[in-house]
PDB file of N, CA and C in Angstrom:
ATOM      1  N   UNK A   1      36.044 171.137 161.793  1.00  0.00           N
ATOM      2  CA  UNK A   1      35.711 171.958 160.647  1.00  0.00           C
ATOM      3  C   UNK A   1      35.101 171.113 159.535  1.00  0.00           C
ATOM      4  N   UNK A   2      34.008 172.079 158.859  1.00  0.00           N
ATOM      5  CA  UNK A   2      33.505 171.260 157.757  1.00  0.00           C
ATOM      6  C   UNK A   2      34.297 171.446 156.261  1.00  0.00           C
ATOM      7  N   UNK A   3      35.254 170.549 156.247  1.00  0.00           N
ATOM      8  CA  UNK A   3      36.274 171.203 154.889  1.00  0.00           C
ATOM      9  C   UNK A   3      36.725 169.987 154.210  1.00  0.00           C
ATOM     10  N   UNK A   4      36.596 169.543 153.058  1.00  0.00           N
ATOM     11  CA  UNK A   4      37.879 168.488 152.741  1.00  0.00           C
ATOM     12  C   UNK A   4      39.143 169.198 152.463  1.00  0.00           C
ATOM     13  N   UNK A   5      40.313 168.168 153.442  1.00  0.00           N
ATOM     14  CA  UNK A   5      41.229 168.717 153.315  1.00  0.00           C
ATOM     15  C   UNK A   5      42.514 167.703 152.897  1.00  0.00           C
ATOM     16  N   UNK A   6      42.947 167.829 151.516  1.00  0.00           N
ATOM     17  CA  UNK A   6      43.327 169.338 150.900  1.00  0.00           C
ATOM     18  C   UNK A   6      42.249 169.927 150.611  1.00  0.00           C
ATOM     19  N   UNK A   7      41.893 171.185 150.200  1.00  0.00           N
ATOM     20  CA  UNK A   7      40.580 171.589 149.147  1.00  0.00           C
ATOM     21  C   UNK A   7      40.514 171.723 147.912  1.00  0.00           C
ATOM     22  N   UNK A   8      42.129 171.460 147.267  1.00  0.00           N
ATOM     23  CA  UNK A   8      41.981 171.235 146.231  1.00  0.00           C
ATOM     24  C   UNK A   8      43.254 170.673 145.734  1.00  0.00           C
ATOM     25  N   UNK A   9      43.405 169.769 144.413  1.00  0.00           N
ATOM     26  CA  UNK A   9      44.571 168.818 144.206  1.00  0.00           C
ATOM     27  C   UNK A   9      44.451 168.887 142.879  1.00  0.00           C
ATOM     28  N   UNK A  10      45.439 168.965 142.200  1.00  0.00           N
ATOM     29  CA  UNK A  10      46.297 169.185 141.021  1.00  0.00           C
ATOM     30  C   UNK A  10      46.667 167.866 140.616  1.00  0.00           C
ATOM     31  N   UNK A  11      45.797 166.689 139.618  1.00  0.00           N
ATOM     32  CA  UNK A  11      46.491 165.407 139.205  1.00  0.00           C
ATOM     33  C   UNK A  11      46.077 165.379 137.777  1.00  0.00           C
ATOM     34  N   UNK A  12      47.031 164.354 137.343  1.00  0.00           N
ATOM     35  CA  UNK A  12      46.632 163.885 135.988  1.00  0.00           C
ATOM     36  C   UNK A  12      46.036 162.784 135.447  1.00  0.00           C
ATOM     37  N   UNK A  13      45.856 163.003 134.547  1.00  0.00           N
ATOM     38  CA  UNK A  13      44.793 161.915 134.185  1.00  0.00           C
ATOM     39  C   UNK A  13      45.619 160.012 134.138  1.00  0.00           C
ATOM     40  N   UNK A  14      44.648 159.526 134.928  1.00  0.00           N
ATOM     41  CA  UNK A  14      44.947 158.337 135.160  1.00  0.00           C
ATOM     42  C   UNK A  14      45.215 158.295 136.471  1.00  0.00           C
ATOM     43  N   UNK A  15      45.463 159.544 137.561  1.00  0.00           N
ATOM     44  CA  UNK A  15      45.847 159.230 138.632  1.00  0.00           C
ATOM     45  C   UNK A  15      44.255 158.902 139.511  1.00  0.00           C
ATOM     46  N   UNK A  16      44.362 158.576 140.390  1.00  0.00           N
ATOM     47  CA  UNK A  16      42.843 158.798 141.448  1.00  0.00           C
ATOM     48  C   UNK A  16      43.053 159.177 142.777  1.00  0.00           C
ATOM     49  N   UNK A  17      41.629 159.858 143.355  1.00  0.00           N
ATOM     50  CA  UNK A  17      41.640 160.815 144.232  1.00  0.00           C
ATOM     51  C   UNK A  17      41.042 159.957 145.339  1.00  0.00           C
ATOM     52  N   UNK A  18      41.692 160.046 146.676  1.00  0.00           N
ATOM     53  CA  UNK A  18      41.048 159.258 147.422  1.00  0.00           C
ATOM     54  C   UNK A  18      40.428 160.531 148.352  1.00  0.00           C
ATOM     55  N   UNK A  19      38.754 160.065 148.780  1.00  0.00           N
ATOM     56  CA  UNK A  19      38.542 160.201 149.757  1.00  0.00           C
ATOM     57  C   UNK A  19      38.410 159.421 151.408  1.00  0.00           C
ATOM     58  N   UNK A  20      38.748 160.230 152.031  1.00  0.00           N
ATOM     59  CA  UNK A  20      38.699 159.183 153.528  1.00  0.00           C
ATOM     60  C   UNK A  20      37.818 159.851 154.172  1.00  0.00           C
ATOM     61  N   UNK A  21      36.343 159.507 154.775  1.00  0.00           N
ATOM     62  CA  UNK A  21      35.325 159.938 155.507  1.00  0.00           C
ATOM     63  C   UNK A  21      35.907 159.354 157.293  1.00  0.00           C
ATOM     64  N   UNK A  22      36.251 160.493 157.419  1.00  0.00           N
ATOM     65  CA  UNK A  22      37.092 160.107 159.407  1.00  0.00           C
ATOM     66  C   UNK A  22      36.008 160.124 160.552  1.00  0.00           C
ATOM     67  N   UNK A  23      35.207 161.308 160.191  1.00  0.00           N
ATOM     68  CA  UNK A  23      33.778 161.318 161.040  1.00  0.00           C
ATOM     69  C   UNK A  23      32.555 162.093 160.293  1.00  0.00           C
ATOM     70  N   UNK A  24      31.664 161.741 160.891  1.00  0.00           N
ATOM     71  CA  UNK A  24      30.516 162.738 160.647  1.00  0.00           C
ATOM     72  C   UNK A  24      29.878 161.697 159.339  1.00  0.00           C
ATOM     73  N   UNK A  25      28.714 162.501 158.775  1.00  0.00           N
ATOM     74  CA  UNK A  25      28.189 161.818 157.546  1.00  0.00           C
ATOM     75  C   UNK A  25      28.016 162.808 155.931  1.00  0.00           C
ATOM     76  N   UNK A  26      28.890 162.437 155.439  1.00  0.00           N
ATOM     77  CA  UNK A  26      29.030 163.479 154.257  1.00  0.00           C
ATOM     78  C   UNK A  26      28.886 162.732 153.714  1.00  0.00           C
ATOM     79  N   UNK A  27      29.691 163.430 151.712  1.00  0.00           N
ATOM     80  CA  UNK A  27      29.469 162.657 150.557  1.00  0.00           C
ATOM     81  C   UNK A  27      30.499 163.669 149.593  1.00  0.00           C
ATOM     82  N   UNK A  28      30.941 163.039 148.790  1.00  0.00           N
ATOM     83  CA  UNK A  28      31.397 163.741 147.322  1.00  0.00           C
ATOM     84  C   UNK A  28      30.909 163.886 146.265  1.00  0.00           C
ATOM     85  N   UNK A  29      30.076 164.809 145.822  1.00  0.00           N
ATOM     86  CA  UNK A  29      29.159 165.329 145.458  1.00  0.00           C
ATOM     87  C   UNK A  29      29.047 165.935 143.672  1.00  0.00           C
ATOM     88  N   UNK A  30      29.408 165.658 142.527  1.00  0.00           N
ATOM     89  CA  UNK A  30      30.352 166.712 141.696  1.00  0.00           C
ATOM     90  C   UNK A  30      29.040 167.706 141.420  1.00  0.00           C
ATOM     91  N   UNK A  31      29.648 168.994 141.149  1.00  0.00           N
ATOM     92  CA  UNK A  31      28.698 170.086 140.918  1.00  0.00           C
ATOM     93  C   UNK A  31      29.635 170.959 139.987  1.00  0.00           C
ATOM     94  N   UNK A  32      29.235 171.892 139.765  1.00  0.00           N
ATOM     95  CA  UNK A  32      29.843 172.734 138.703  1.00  0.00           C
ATOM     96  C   UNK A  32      30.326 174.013 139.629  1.00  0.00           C
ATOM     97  N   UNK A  33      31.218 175.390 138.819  1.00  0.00           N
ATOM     98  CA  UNK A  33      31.973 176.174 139.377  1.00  0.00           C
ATOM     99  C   UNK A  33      30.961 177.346 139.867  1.00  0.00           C
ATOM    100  N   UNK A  34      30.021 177.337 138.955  1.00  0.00           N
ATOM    101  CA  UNK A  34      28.767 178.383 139.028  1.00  0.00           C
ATOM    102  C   UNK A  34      27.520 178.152 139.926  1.00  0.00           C
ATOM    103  N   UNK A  35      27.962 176.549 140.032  1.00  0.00           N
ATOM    104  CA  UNK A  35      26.694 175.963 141.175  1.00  0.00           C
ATOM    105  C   UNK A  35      27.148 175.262 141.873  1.00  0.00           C
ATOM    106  N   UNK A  36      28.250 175.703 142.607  1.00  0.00           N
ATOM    107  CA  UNK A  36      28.929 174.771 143.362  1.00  0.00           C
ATOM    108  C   UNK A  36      28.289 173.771 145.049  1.00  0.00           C
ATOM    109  N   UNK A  37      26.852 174.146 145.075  1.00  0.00           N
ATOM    110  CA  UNK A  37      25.865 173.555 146.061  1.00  0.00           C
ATOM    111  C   UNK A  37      25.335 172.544 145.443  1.00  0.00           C
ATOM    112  N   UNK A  38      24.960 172.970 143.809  1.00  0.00           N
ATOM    113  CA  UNK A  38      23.817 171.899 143.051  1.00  0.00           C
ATOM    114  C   UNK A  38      24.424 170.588 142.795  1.00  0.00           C
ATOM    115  N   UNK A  39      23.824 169.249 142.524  1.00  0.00           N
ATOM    116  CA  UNK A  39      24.162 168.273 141.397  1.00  0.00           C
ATOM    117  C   UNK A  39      24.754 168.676 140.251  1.00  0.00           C
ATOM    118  N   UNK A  40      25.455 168.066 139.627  1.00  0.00           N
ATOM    119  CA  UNK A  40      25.860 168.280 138.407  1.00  0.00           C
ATOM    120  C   UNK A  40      24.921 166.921 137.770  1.00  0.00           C
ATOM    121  N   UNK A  41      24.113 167.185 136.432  1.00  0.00           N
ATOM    122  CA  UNK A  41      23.582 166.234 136.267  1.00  0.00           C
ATOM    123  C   UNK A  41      24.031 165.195 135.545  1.00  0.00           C
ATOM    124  N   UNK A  42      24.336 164.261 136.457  1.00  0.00           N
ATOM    125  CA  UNK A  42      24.887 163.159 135.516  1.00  0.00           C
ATOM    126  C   UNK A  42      26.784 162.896 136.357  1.00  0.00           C
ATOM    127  N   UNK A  43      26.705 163.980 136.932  1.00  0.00           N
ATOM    128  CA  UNK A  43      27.745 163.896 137.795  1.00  0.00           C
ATOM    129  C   UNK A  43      28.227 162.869 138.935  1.00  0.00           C
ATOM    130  N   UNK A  44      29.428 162.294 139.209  1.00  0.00           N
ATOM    131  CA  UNK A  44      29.191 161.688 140.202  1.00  0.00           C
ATOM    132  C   UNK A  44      29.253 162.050 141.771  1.00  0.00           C
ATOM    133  N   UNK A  45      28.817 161.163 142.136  1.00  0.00           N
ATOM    134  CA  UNK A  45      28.092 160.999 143.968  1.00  0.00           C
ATOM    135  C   UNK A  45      28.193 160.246 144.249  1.00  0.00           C
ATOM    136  N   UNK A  46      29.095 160.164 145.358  1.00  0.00           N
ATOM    137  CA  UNK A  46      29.247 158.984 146.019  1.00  0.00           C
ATOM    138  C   UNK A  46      28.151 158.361 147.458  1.00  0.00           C
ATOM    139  N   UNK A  47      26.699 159.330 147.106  1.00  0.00           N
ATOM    140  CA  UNK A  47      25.737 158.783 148.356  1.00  0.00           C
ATOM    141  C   UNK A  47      26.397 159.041 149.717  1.00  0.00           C
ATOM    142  N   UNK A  48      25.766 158.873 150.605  1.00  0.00           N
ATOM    143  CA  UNK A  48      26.846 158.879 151.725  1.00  0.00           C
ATOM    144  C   UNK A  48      27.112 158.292 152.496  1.00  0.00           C
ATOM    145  N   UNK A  49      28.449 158.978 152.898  1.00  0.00           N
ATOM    146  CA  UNK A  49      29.069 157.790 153.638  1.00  0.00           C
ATOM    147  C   UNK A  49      29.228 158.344 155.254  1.00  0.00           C
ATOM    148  N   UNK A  50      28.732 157.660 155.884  1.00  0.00           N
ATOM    149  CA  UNK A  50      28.421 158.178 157.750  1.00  0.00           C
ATOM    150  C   UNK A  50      29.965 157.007 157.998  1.00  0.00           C
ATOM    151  N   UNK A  51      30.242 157.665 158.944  1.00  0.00           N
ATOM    152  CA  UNK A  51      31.480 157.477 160.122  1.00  0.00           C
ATOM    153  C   UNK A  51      31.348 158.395 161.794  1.00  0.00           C
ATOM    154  N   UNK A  52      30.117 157.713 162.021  1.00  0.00           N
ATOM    155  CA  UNK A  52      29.660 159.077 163.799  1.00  0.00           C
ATOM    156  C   UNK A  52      30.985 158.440 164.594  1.00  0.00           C
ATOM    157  N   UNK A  53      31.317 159.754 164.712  1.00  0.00           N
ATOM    158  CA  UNK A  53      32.396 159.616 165.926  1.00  0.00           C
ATOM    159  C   UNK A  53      33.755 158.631 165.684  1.00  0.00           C
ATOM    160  N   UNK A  54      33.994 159.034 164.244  1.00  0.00           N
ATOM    161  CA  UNK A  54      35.116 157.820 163.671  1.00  0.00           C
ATOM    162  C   UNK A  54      34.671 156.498 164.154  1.00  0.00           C
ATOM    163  N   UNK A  55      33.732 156.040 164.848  1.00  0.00           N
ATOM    164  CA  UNK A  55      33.487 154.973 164.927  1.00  0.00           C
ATOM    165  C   UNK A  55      33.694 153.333 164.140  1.00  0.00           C
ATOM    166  N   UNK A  56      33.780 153.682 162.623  1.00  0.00           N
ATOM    167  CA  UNK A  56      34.168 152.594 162.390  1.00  0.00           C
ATOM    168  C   UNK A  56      35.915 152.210 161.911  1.00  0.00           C
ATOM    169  N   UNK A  57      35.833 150.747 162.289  1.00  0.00           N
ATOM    170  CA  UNK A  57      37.035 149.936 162.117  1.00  0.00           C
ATOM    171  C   UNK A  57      37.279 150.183 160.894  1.00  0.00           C
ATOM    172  N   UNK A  58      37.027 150.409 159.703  1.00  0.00           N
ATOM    173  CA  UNK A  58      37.701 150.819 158.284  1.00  0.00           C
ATOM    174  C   UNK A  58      37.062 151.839 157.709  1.00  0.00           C
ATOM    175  N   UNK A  59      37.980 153.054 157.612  1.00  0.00           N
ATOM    176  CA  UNK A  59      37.365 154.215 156.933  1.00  0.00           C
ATOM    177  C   UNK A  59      36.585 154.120 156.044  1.00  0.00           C
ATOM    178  N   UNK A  60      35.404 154.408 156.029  1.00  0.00           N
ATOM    179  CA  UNK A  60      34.692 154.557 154.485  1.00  0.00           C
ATOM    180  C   UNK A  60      35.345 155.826 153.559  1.00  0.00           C
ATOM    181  N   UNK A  61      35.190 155.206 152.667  1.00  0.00           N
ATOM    182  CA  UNK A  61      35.753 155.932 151.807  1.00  0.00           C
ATOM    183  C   UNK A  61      35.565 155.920 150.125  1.00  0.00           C
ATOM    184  N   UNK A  62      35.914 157.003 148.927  1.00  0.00           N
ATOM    185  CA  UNK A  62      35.382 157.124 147.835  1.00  0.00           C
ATOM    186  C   UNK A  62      36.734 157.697 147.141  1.00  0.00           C
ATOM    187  N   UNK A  63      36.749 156.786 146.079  1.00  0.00           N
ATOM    188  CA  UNK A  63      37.735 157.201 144.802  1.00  0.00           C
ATOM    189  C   UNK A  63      37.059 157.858 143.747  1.00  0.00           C
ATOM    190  N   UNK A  64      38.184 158.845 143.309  1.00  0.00           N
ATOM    191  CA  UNK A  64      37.692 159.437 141.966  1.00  0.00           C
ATOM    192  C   UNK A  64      38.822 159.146 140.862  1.00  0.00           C
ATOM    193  N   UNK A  65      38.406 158.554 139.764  1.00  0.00           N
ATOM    194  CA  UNK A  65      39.431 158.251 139.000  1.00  0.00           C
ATOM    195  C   UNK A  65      39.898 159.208 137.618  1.00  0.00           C
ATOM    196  N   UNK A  66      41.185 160.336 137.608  1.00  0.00           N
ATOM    197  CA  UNK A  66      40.698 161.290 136.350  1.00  0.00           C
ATOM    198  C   UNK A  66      40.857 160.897 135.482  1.00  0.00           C
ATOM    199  N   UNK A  67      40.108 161.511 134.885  1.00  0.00           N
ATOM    200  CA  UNK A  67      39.921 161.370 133.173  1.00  0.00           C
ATOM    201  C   UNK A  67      39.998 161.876 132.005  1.00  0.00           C
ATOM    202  N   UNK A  68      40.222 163.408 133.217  1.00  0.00           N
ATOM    203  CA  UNK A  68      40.534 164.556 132.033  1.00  0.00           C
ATOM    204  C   UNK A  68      41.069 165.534 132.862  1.00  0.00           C
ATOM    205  N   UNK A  69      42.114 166.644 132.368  1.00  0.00           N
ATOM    206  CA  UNK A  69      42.845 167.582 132.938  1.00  0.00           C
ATOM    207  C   UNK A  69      42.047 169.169 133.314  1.00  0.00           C
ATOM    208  N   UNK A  70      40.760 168.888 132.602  1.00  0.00           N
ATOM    209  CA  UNK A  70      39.850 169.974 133.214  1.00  0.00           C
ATOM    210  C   UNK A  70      39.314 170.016 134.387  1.00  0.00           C
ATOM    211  N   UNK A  71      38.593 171.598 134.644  1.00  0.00           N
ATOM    212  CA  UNK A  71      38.522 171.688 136.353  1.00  0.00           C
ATOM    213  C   UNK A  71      37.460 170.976 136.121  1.00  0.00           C
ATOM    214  N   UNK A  72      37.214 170.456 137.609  1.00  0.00           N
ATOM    215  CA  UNK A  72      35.837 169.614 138.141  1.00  0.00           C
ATOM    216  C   UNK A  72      35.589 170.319 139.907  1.00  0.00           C
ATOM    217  N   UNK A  73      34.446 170.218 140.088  1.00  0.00           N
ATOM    218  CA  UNK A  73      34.146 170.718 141.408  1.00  0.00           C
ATOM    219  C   UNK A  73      33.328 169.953 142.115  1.00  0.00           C
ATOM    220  N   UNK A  74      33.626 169.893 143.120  1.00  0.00           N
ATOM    221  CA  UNK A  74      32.703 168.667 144.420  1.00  0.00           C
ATOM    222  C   UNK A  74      31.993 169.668 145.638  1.00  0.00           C
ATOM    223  N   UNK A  75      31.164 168.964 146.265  1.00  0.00           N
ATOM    224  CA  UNK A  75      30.739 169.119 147.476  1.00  0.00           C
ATOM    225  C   UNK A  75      30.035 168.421 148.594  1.00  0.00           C
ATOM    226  N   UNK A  76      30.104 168.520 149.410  1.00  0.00           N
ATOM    227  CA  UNK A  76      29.103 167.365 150.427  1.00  0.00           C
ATOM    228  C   UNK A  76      27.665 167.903 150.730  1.00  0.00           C
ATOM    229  N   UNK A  77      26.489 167.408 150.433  1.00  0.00           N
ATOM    230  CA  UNK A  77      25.607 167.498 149.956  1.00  0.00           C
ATOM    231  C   UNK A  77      24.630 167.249 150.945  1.00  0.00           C
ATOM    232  N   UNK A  78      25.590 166.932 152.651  1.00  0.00           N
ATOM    233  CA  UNK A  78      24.732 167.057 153.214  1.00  0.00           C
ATOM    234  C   UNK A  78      24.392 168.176 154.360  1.00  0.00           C
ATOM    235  N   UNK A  79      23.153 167.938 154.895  1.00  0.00           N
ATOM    236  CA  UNK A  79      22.766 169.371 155.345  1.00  0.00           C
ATOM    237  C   UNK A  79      23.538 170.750 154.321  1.00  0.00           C
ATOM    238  N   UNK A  80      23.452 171.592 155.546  1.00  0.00           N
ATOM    239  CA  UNK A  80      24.287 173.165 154.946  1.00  0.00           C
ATOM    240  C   UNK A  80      25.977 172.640 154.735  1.00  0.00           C
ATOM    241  N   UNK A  81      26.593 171.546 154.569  1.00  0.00           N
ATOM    242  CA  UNK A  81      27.675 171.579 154.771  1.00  0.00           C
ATOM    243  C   UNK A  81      28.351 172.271 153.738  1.00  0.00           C
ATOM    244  N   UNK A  82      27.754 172.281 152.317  1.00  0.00           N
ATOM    245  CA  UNK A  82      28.339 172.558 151.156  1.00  0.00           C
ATOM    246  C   UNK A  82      28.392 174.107 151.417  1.00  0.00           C
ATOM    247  N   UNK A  83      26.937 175.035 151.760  1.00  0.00           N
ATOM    248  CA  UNK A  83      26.803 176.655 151.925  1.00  0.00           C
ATOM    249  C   UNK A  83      28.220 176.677 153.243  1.00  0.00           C
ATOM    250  N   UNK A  84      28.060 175.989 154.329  1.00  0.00           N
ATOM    251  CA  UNK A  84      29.496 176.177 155.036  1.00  0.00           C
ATOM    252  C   UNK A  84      30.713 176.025 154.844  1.00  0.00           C
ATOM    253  N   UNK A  85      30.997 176.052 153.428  1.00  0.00           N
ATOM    254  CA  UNK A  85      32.420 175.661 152.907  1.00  0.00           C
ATOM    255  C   UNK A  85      32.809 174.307 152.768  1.00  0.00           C
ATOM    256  N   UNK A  86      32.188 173.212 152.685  1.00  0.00           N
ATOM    257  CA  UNK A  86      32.181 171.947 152.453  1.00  0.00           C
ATOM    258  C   UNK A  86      32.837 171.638 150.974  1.00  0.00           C
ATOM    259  N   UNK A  87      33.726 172.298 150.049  1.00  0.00           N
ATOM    260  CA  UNK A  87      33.843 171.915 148.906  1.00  0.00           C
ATOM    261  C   UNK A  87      35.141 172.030 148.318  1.00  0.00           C
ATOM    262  N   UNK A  88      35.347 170.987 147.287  1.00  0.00           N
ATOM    263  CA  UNK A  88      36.641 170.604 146.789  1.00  0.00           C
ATOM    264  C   UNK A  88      36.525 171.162 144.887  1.00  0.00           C
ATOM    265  N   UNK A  89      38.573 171.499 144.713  1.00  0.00           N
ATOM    266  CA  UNK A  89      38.385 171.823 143.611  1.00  0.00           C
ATOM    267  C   UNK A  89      38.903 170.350 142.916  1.00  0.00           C
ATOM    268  N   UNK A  90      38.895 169.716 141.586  1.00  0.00           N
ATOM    269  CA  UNK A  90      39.854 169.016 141.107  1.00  0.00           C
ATOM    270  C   UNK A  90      40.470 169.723 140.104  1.00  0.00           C
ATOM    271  N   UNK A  91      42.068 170.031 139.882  1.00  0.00           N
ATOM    272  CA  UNK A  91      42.098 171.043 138.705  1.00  0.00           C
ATOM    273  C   UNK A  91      41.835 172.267 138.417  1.00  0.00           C
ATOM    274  N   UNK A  92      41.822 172.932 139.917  1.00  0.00           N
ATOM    275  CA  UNK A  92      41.348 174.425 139.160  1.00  0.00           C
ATOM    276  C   UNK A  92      42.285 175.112 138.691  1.00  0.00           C
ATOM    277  N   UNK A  93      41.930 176.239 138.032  1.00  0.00           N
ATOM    278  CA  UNK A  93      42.506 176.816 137.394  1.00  0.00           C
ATOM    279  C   UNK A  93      42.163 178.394 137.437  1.00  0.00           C
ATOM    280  N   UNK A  94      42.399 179.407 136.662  1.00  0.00           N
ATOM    281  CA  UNK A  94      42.372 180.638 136.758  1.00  0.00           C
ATOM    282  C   UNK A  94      41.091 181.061 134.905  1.00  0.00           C
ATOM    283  N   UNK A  95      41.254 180.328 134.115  1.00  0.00           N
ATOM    284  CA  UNK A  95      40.314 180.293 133.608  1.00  0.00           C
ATOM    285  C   UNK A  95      39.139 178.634 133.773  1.00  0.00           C
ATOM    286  N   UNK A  96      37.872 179.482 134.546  1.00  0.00           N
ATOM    287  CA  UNK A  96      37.194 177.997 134.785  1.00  0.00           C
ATOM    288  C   UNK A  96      35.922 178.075 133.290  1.00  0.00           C
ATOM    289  N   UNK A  97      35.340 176.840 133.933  1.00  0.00           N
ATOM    290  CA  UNK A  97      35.278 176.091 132.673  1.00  0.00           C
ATOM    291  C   UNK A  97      33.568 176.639 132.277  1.00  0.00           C
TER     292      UNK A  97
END
C-alpha cells in the first residue's frame, strides 16, 4: 500500500518525526490542507529517497523536527502517489488552519 503509516501523529514541539523509507521511491513532501498534492512554498522536502525492493543495508530516511503545535500536512510527491492516498497529517485537528 501507498500510505505512511501512522498517517497521522500528535507531537509537541521539540519532539521529531522520523521517517523510514522501507521500499519503493518516495519523499516527504509539506503541502497545505487545501492542497494537499501541491508544494507548500517554502515548505520542506525531503527530495527523494529510493529503497527498490528494501534493498538497502540502512534505511533511508527523513526527520522532521516540530516547531510549532499547528497542523502541518505532507505528501509523497512522487508519481500519483499523493492523488492515491500517499499523505500524512502532523497535528491535525478539527479546526484546520
Amino acid at each position: 500500500d501507498l500510505v505512511f503509516t501512522p498517517s497521522s501523529v500528535n507531537a509537541s514541539v521539540g519532539d521529531s518525526i522520523l521517517f523510514l523509507f522501507e521500499s519503493g521511491n518516495h519523499s516527504v513532501t509539506q503541502s497545505t490542507f487545501d492542497n494537499p498534492c501541491e508544494r507548500l512554498s517554502g515548505g520542506l522536502d525531503s527530495g527523494y529517497e529510493a529503497n527498490v525492493n528494501n534493498a538497502d543495508t540502512t534505511t533511508p530516511n527523513y526527520t522532521i523536527s516540530v516547531t510549532s503545535s499547528n497542523s502541518e500536512w505532507f505528501y509523497s510527491k512522487q508519481g500519483t502517489e499523493c492523488e492515491d492516498g500517499m499523505v500524512f497529517a502532523l497535528n491535525p485537528s478539527s479546526a484546520q488552519p
